[in-house]
Structures are given as C-alpha cells and as structure tokens.
PDB file of N, CA and C in Angstrom:
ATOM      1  N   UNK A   1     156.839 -23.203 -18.768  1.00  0.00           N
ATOM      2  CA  UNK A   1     156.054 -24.431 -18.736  1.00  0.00           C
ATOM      3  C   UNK A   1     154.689 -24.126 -18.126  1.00  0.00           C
ATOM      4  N   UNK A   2     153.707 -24.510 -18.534  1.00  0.00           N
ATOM      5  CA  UNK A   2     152.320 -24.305 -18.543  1.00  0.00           C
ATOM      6  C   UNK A   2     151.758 -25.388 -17.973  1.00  0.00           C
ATOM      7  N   UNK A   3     151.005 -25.290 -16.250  1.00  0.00           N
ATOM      8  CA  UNK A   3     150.425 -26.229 -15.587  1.00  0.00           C
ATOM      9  C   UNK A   3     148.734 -26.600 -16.106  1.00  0.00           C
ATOM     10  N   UNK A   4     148.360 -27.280 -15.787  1.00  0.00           N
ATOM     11  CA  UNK A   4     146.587 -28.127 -16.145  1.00  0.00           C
ATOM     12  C   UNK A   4     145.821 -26.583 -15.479  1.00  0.00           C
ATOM     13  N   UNK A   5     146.126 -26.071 -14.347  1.00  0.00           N
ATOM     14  CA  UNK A   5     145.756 -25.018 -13.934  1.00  0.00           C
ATOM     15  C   UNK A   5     145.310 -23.596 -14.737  1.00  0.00           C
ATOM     16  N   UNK A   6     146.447 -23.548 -15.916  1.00  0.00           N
ATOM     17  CA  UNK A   6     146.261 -21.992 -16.544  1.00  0.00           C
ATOM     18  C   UNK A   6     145.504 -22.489 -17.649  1.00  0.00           C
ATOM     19  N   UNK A   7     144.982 -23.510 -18.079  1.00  0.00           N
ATOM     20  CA  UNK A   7     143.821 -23.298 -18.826  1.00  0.00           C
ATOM     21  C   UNK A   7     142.196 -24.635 -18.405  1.00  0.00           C
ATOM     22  N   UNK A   8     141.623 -23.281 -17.829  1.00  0.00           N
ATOM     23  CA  UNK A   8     140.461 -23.613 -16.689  1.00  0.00           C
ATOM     24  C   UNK A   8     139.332 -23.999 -17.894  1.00  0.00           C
ATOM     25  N   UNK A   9     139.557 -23.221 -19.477  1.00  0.00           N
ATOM     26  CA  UNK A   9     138.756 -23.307 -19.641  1.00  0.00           C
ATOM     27  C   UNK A   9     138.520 -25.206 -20.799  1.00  0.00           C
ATOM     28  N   UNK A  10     139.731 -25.473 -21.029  1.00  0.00           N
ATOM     29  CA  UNK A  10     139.782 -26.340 -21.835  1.00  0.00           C
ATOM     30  C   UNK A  10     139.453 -27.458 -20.656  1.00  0.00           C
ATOM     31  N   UNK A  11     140.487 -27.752 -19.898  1.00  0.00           N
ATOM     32  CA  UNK A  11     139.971 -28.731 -18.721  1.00  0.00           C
ATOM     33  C   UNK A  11     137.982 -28.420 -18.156  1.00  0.00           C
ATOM     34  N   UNK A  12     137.485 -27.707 -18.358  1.00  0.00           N
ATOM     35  CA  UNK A  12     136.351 -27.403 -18.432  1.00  0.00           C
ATOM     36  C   UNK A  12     135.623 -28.461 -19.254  1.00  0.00           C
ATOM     37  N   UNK A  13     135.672 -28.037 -20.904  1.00  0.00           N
ATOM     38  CA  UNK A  13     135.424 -28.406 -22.010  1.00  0.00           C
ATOM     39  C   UNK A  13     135.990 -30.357 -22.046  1.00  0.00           C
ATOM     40  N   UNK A  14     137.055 -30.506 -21.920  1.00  0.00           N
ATOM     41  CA  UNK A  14     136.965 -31.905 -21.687  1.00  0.00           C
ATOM     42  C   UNK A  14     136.067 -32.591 -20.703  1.00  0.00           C
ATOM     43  N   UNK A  15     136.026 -31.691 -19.499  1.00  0.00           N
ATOM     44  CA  UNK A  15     135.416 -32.114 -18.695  1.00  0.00           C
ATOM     45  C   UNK A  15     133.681 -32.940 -19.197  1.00  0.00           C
ATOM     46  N   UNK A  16     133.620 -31.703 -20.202  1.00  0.00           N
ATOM     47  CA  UNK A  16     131.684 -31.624 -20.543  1.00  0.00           C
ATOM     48  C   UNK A  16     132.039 -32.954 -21.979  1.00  0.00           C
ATOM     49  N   UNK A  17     132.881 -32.909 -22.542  1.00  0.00           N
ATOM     50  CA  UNK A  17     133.008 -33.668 -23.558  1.00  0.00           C
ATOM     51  C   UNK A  17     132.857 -35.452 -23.004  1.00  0.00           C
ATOM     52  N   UNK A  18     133.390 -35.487 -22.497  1.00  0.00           N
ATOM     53  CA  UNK A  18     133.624 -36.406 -21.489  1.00  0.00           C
ATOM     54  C   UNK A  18     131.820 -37.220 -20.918  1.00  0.00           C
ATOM     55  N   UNK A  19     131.457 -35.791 -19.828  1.00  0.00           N
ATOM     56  CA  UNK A  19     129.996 -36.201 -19.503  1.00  0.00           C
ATOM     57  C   UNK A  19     129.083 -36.765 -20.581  1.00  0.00           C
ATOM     58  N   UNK A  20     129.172 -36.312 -21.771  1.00  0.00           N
ATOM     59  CA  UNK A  20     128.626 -36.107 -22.833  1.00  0.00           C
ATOM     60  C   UNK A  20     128.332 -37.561 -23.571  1.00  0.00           C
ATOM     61  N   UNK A  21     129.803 -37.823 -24.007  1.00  0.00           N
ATOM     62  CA  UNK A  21     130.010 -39.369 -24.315  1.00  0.00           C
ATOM     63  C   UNK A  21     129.472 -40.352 -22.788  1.00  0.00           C
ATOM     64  N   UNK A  22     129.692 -40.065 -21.619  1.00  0.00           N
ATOM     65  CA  UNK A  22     129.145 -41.235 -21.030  1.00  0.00           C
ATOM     66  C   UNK A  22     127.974 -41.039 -20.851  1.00  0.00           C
ATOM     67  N   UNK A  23     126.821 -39.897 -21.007  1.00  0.00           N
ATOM     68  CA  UNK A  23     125.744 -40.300 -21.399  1.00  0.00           C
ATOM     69  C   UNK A  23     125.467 -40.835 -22.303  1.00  0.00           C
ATOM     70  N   UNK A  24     125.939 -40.711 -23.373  1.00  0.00           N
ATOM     71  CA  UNK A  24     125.602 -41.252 -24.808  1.00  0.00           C
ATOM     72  C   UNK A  24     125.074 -43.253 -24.186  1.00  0.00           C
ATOM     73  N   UNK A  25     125.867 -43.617 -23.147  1.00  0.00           N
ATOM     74  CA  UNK A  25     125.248 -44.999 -23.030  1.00  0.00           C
ATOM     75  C   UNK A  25     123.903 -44.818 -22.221  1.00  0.00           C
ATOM     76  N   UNK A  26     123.482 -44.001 -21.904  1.00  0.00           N
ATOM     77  CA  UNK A  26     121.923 -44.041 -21.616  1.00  0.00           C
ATOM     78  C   UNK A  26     122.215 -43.791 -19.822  1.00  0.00           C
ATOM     79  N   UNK A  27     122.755 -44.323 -19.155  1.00  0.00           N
ATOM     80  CA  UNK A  27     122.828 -44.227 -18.048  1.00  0.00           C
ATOM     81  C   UNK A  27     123.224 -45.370 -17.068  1.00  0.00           C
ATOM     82  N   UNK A  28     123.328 -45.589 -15.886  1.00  0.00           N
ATOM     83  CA  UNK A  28     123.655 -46.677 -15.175  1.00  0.00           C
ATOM     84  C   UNK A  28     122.627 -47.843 -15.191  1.00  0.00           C
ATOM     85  N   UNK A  29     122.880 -48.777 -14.833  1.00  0.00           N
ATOM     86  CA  UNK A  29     121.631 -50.281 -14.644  1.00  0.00           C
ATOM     87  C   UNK A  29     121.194 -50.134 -13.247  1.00  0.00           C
ATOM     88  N   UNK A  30     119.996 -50.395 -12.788  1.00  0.00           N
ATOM     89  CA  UNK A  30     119.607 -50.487 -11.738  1.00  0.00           C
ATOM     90  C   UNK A  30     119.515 -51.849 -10.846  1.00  0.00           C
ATOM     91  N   UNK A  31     119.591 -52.503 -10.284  1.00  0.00           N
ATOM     92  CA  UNK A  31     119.485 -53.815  -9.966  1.00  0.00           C
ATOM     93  C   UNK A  31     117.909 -54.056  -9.895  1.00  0.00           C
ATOM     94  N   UNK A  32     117.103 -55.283 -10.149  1.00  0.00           N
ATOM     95  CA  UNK A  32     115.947 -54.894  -9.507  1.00  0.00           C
ATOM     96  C   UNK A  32     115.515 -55.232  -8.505  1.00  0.00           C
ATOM     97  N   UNK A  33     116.390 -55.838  -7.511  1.00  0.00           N
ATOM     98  CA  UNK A  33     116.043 -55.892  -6.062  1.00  0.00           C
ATOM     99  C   UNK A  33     116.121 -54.558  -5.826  1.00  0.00           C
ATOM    100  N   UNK A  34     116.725 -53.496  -5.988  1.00  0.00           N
ATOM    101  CA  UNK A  34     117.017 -52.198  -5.271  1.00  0.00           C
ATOM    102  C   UNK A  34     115.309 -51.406  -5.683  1.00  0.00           C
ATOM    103  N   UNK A  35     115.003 -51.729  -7.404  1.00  0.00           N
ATOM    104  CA  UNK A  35     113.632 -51.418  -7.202  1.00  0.00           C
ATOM    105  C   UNK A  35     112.538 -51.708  -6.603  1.00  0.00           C
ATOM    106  N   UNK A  36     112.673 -53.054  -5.815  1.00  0.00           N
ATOM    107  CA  UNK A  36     111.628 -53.928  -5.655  1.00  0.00           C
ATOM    108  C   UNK A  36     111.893 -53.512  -4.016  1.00  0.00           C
ATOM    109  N   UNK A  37     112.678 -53.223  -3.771  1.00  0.00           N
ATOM    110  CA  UNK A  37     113.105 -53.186  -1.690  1.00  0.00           C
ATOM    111  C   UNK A  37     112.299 -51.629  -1.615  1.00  0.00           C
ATOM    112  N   UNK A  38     112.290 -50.817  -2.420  1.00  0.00           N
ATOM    113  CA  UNK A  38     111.965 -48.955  -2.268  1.00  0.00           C
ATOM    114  C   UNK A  38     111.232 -48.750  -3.531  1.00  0.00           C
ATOM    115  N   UNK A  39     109.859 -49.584  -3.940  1.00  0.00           N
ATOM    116  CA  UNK A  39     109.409 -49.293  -4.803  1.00  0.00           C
ATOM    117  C   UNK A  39     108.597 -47.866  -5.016  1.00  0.00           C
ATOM    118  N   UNK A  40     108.647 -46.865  -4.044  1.00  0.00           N
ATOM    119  CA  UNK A  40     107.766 -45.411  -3.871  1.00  0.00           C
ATOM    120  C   UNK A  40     108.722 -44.839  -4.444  1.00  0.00           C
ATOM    121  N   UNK A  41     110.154 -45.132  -4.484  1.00  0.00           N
ATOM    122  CA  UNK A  41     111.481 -44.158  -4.515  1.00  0.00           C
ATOM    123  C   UNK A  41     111.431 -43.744  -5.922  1.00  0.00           C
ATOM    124  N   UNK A  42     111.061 -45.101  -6.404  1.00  0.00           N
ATOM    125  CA  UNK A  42     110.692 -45.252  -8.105  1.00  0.00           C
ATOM    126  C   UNK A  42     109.909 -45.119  -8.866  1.00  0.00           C
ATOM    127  N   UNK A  43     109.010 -44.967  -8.146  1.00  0.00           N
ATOM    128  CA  UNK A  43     107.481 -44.849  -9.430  1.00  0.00           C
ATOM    129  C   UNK A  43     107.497 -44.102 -10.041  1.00  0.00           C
ATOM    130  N   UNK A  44     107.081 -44.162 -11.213  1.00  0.00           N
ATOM    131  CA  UNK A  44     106.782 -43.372 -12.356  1.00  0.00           C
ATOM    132  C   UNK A  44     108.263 -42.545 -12.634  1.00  0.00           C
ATOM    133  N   UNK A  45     109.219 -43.232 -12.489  1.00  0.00           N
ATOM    134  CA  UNK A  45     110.579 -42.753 -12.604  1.00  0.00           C
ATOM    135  C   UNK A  45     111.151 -43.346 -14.128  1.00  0.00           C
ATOM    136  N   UNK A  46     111.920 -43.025 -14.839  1.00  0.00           N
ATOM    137  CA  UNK A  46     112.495 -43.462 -15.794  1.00  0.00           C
ATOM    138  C   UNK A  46     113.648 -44.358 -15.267  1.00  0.00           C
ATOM    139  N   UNK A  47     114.225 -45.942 -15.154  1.00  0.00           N
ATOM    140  CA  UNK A  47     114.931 -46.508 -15.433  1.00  0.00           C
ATOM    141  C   UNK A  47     115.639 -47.742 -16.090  1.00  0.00           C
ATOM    142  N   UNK A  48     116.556 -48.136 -15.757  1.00  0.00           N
ATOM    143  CA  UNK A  48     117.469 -49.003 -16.870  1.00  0.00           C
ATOM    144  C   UNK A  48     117.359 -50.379 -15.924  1.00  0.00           C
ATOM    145  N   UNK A  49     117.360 -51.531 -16.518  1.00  0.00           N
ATOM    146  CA  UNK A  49     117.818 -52.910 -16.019  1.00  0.00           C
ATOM    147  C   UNK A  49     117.915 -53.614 -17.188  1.00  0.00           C
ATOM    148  N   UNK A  50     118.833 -54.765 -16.648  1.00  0.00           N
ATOM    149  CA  UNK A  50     119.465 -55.625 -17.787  1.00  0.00           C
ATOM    150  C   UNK A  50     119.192 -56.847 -17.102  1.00  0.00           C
ATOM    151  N   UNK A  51     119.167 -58.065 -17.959  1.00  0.00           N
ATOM    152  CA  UNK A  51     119.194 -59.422 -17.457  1.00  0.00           C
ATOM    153  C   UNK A  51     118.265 -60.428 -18.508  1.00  0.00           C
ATOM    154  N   UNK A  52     118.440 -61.379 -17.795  1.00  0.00           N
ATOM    155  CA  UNK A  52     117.715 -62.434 -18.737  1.00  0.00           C
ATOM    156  C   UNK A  52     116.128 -62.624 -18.913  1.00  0.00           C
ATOM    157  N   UNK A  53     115.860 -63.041 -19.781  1.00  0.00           N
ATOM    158  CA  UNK A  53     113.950 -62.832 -20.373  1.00  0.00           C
ATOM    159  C   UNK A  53     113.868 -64.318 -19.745  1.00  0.00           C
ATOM    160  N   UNK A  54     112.805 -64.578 -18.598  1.00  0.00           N
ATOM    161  CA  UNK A  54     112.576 -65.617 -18.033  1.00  0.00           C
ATOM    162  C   UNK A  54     111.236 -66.271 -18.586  1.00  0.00           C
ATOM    163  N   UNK A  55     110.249 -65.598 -18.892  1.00  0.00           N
ATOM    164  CA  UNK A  55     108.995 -65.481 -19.505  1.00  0.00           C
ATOM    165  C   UNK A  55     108.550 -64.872 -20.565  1.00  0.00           C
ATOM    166  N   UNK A  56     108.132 -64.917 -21.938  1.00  0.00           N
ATOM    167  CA  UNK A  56     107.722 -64.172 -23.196  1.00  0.00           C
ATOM    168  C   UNK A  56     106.774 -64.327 -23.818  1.00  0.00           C
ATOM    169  N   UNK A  57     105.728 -63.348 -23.829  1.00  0.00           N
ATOM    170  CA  UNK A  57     104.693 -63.457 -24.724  1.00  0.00           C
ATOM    171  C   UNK A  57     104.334 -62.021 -25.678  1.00  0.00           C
ATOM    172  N   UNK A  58     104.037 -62.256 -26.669  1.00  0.00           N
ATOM    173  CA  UNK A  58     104.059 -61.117 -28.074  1.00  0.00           C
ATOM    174  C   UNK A  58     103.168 -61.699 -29.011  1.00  0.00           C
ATOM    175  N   UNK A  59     102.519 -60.475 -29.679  1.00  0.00           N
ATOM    176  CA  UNK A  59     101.772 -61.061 -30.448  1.00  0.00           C
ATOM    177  C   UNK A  59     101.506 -59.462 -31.028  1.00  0.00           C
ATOM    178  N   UNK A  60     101.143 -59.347 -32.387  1.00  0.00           N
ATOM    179  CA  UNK A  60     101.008 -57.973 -33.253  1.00  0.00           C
ATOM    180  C   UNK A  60     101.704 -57.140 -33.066  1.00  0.00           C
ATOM    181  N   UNK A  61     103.009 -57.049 -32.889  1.00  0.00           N
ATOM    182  CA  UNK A  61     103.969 -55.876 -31.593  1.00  0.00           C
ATOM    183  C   UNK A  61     103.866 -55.440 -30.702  1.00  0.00           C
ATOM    184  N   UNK A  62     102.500 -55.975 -29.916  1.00  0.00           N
ATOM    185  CA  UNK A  62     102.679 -56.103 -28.396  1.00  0.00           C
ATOM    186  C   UNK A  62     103.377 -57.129 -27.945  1.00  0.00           C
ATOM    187  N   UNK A  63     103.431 -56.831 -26.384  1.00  0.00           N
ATOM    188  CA  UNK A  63     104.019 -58.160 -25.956  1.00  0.00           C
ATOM    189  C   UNK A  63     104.458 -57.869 -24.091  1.00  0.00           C
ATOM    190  N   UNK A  64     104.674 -58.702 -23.384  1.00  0.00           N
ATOM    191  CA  UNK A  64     105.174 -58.445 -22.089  1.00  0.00           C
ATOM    192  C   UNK A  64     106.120 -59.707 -21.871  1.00  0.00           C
ATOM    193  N   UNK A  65     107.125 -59.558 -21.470  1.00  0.00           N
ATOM    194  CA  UNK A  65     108.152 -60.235 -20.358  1.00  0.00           C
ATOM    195  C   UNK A  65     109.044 -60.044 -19.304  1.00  0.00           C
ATOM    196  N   UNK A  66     109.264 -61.236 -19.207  1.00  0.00           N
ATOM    197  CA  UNK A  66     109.662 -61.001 -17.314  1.00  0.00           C
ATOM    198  C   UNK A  66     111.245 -61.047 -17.236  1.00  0.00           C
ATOM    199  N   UNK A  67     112.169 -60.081 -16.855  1.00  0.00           N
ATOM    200  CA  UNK A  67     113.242 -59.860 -17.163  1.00  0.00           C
ATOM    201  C   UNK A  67     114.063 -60.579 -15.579  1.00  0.00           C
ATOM    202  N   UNK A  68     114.652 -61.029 -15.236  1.00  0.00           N
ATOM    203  CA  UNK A  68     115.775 -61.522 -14.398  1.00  0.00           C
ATOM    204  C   UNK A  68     116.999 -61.398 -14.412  1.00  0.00           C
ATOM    205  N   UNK A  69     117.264 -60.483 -13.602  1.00  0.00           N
ATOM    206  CA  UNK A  69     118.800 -60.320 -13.573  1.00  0.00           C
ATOM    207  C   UNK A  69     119.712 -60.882 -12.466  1.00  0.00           C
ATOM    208  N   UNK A  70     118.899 -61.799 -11.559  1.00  0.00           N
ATOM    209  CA  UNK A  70     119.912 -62.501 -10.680  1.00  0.00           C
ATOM    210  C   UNK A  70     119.729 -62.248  -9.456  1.00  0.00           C
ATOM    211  N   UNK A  71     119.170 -60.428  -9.103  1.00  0.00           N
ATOM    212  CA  UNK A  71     118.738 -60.010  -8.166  1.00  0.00           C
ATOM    213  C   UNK A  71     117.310 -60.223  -7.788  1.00  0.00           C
ATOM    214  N   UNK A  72     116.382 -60.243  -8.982  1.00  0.00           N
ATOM    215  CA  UNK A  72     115.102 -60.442  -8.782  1.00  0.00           C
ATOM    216  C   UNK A  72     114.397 -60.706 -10.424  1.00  0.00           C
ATOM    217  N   UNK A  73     113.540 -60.516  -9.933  1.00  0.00           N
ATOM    218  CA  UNK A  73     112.391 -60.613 -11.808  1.00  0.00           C
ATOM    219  C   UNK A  73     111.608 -59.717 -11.534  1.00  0.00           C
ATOM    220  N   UNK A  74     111.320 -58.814 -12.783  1.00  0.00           N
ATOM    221  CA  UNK A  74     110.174 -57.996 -13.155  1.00  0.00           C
ATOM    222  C   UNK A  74     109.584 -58.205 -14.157  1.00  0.00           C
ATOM    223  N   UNK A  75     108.386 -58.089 -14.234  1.00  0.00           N
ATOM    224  CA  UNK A  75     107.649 -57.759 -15.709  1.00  0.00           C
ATOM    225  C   UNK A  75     107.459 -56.503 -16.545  1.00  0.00           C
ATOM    226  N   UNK A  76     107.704 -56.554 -17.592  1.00  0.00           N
ATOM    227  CA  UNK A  76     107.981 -55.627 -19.147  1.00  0.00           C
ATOM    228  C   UNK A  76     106.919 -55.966 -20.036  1.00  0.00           C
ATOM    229  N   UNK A  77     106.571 -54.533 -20.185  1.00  0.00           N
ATOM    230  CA  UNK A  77     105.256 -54.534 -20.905  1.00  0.00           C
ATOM    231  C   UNK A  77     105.715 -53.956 -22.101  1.00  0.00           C
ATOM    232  N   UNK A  78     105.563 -53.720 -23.367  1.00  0.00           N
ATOM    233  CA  UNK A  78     105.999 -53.514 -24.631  1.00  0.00           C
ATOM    234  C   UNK A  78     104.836 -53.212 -25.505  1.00  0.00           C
ATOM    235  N   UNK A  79     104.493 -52.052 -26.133  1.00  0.00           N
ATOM    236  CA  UNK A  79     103.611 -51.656 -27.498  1.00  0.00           C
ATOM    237  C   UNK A  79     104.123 -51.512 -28.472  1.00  0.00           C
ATOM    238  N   UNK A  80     105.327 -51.911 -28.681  1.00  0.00           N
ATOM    239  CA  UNK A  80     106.027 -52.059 -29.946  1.00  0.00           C
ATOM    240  C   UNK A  80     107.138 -52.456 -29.973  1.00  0.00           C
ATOM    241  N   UNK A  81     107.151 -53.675 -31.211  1.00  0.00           N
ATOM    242  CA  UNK A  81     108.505 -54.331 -31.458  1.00  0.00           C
ATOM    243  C   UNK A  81     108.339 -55.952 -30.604  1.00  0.00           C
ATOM    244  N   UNK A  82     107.139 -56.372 -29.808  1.00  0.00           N
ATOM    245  CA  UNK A  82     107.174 -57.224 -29.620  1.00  0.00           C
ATOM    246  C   UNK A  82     107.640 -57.482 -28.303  1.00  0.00           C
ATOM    247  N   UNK A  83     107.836 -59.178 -28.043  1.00  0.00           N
ATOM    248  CA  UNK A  83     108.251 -59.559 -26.464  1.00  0.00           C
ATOM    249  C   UNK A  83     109.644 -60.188 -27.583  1.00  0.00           C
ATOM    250  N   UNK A  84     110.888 -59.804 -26.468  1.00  0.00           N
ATOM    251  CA  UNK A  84     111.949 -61.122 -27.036  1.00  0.00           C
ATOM    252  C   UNK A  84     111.853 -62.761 -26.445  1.00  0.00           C
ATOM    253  N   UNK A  85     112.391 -63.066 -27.020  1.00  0.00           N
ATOM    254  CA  UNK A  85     112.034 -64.486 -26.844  1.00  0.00           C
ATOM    255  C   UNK A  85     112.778 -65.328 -25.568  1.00  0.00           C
ATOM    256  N   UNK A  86     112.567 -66.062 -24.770  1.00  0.00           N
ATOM    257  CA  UNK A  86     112.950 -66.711 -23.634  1.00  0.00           C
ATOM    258  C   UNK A  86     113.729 -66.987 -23.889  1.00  0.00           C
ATOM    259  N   UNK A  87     114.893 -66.545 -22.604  1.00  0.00           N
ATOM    260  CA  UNK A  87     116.355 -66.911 -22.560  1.00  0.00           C
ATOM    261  C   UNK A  87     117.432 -65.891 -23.171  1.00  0.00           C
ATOM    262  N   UNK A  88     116.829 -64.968 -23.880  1.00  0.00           N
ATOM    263  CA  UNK A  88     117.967 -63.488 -24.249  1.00  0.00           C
ATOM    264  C   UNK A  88     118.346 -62.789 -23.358  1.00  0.00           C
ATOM    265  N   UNK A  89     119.108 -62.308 -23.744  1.00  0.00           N
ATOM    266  CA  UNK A  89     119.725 -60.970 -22.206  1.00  0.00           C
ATOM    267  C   UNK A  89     119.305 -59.665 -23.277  1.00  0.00           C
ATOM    268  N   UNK A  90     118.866 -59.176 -22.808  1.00  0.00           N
ATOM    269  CA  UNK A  90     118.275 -57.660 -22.775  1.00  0.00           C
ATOM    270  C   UNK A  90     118.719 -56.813 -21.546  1.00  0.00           C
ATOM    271  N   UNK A  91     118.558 -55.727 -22.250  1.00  0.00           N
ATOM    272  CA  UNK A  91     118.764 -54.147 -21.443  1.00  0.00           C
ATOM    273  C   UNK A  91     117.149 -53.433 -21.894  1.00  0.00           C
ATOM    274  N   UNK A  92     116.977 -52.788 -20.661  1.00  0.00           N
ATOM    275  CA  UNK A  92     115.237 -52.089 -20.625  1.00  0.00           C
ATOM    276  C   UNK A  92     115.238 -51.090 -20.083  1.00  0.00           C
ATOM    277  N   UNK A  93     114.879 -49.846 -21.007  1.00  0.00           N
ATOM    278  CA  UNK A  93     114.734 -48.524 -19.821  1.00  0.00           C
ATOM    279  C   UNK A  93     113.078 -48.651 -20.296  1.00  0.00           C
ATOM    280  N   UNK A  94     112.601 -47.816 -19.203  1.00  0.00           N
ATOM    281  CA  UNK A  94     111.560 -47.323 -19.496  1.00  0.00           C
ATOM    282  C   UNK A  94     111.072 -47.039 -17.567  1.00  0.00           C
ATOM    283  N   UNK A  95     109.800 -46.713 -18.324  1.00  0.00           N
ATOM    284  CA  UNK A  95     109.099 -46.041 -16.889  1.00  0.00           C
ATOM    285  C   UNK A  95     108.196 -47.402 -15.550  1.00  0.00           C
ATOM    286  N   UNK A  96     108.913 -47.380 -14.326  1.00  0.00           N
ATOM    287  CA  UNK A  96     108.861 -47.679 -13.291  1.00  0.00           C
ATOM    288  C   UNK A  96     107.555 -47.501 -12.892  1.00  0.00           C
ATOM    289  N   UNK A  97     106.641 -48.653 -12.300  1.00  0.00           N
ATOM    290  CA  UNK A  97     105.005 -48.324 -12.041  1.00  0.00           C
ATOM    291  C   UNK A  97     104.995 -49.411 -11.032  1.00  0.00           C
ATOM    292  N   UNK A  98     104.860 -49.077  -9.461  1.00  0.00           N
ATOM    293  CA  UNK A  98     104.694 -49.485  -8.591  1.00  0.00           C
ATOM    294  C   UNK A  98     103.468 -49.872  -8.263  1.00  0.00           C
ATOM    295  N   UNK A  99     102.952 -51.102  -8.436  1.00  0.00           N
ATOM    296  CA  UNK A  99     101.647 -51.451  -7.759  1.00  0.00           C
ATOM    297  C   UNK A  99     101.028 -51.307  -6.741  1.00  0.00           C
ATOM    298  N   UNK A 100     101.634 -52.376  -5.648  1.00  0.00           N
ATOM    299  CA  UNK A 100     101.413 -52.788  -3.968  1.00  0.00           C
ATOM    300  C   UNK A 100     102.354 -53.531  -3.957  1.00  0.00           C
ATOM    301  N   UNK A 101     102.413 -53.642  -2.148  1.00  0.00           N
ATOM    302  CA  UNK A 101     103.583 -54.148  -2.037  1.00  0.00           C
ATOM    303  C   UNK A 101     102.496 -54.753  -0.700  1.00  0.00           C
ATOM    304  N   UNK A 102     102.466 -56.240  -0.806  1.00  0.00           N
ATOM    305  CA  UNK A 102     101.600 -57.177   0.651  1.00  0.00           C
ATOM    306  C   UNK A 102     102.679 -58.132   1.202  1.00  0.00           C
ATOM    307  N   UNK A 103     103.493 -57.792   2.190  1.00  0.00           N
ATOM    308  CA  UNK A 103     104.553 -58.240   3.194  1.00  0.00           C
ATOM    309  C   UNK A 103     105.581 -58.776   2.010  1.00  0.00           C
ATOM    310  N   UNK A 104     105.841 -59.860   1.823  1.00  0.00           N
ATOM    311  CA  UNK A 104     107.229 -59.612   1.297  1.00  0.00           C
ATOM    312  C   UNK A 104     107.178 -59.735  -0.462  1.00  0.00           C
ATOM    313  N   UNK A 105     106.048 -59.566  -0.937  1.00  0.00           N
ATOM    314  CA  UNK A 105     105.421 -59.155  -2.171  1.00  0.00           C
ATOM    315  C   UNK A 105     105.280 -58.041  -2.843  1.00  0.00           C
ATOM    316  N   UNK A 106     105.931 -57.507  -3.654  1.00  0.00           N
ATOM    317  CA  UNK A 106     105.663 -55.968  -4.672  1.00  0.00           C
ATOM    318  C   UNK A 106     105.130 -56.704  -5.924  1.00  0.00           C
ATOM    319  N   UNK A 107     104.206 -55.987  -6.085  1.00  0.00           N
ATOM    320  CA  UNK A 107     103.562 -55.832  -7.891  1.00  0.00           C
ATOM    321  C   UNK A 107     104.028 -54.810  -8.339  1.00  0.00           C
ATOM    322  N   UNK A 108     105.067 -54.477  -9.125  1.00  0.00           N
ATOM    323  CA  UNK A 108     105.544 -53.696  -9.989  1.00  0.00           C
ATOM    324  C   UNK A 108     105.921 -53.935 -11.543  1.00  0.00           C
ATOM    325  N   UNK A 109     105.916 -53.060 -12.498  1.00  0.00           N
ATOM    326  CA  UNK A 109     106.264 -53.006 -13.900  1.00  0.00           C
ATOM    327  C   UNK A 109     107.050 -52.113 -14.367  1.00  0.00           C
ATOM    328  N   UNK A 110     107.334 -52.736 -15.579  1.00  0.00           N
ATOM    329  CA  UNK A 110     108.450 -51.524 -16.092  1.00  0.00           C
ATOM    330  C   UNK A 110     107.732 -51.460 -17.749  1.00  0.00           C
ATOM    331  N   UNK A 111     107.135 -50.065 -17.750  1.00  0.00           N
ATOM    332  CA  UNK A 111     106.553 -50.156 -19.359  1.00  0.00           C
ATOM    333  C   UNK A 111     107.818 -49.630 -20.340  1.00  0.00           C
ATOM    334  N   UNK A 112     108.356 -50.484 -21.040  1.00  0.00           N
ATOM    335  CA  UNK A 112     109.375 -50.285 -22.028  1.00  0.00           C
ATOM    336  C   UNK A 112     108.830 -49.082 -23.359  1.00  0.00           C
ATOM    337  N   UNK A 113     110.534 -48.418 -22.958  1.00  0.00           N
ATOM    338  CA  UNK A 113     110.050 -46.852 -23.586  1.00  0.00           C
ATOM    339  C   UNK A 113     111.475 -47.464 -24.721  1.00  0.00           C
ATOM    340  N   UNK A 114     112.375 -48.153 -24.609  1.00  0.00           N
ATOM    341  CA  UNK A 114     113.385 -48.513 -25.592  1.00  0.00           C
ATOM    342  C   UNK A 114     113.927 -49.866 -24.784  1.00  0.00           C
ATOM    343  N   UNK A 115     114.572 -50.399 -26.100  1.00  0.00           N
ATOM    344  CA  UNK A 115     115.231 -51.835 -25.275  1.00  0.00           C
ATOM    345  C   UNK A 115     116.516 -51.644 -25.723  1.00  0.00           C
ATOM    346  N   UNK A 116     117.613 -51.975 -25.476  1.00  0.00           N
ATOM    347  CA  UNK A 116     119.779 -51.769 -25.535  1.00  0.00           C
ATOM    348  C   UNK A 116     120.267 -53.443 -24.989  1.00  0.00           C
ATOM    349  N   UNK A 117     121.038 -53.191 -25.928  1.00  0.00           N
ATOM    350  CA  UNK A 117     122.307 -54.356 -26.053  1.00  0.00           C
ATOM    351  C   UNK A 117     123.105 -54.446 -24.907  1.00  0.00           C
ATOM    352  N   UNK A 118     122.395 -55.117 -23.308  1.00  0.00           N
ATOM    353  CA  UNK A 118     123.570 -54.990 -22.290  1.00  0.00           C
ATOM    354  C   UNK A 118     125.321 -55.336 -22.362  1.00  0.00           C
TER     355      UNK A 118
END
C-alpha cells in the first residue's frame, strides 16, 4: 500500500494545478476601507474591489464611477467600454492612485484596467 508521501511529485503537480485554477479568478477583493485607511501601501498597485455603482457618468467609452461596497466609496475612471449605470454591482481591478489624504479625507482612484462579474 502506497502512502500520499511516495509520490512527492504528483502531490506537487496538483498542488500547482490547483494554484493555477484559483488564479484563473483574478485574485482576492480588497475592501475599500482597507485602501482608503493605508493609502501609500497601495499606490500605483494593481487591485480588485467589488460593490455597488453609486454614481455614473460615460460618454464615447469614457466614463468614471463611484463604486461602494459597504465599507467605503471610490471613484473609477474608465477609457473604454464606458461607466455602468447606477445601481449595478460590479467587480474592478485596476491600478490604485493615491492622491492626499487631509485628516479624515483621502482622494484616491482606481483607473480600471478590466471590470468582472462579482
């Protein structure tokens, strides 16, 4: 009888098969209070948030809106494909751009590099 032990290399190989498929969903969600509390941690960082479109404006496939997920609101800037329309739930990766932050105020954005089906 043959333990999980004598083959290092297949338990290996699942192992990577495995990583593989759970990247395939892009990666974890970020909250955006967690961006908005340590906005230096983030800048110019690539990440994910999901939540509801509180604000929408688009026009020629530009467009920017303000995403809410419960924790906070950010604004999403978009050069293609448009703003979605107020009141959708969206998923947003893209790149993290820290403004200022004046006492309990951050100006931050998230320029949308792709949008996903939370």
């Amino acid at each position: 009888m043959k333990t999980r032990m004598e083959h290092p290399v297949a338990a290996v190989a699942a192992g990577l098969i495995l990583s593989a498929l759970a990247g395939c969903r892009g990666g974890s969600v970020t909250p955006i209070a967690t961006l908005l509390d340590d906005p230096a941690r983030y800048d110019k960082q690539t990440v994910r948030v999901s939540g509801t479109v509180s604000t929408s404006v688009g026009v020629l496939g530009y467009g920017a809106y303000e995403v809410d997920d419960g924790t906070g609101r950010l604004p999403v800037v978009t050069e293609s494909g448009g703003a979605p329309r107020q009141g959708a739930r969206v998923g947003v990766e893209g790149e993290f751009r820290a403004g200022f932050t004046l006492g309990p105020q951050t100006l931050a954005v998230i320029v949308e590099k792709r949008r996903f089906t939370p």
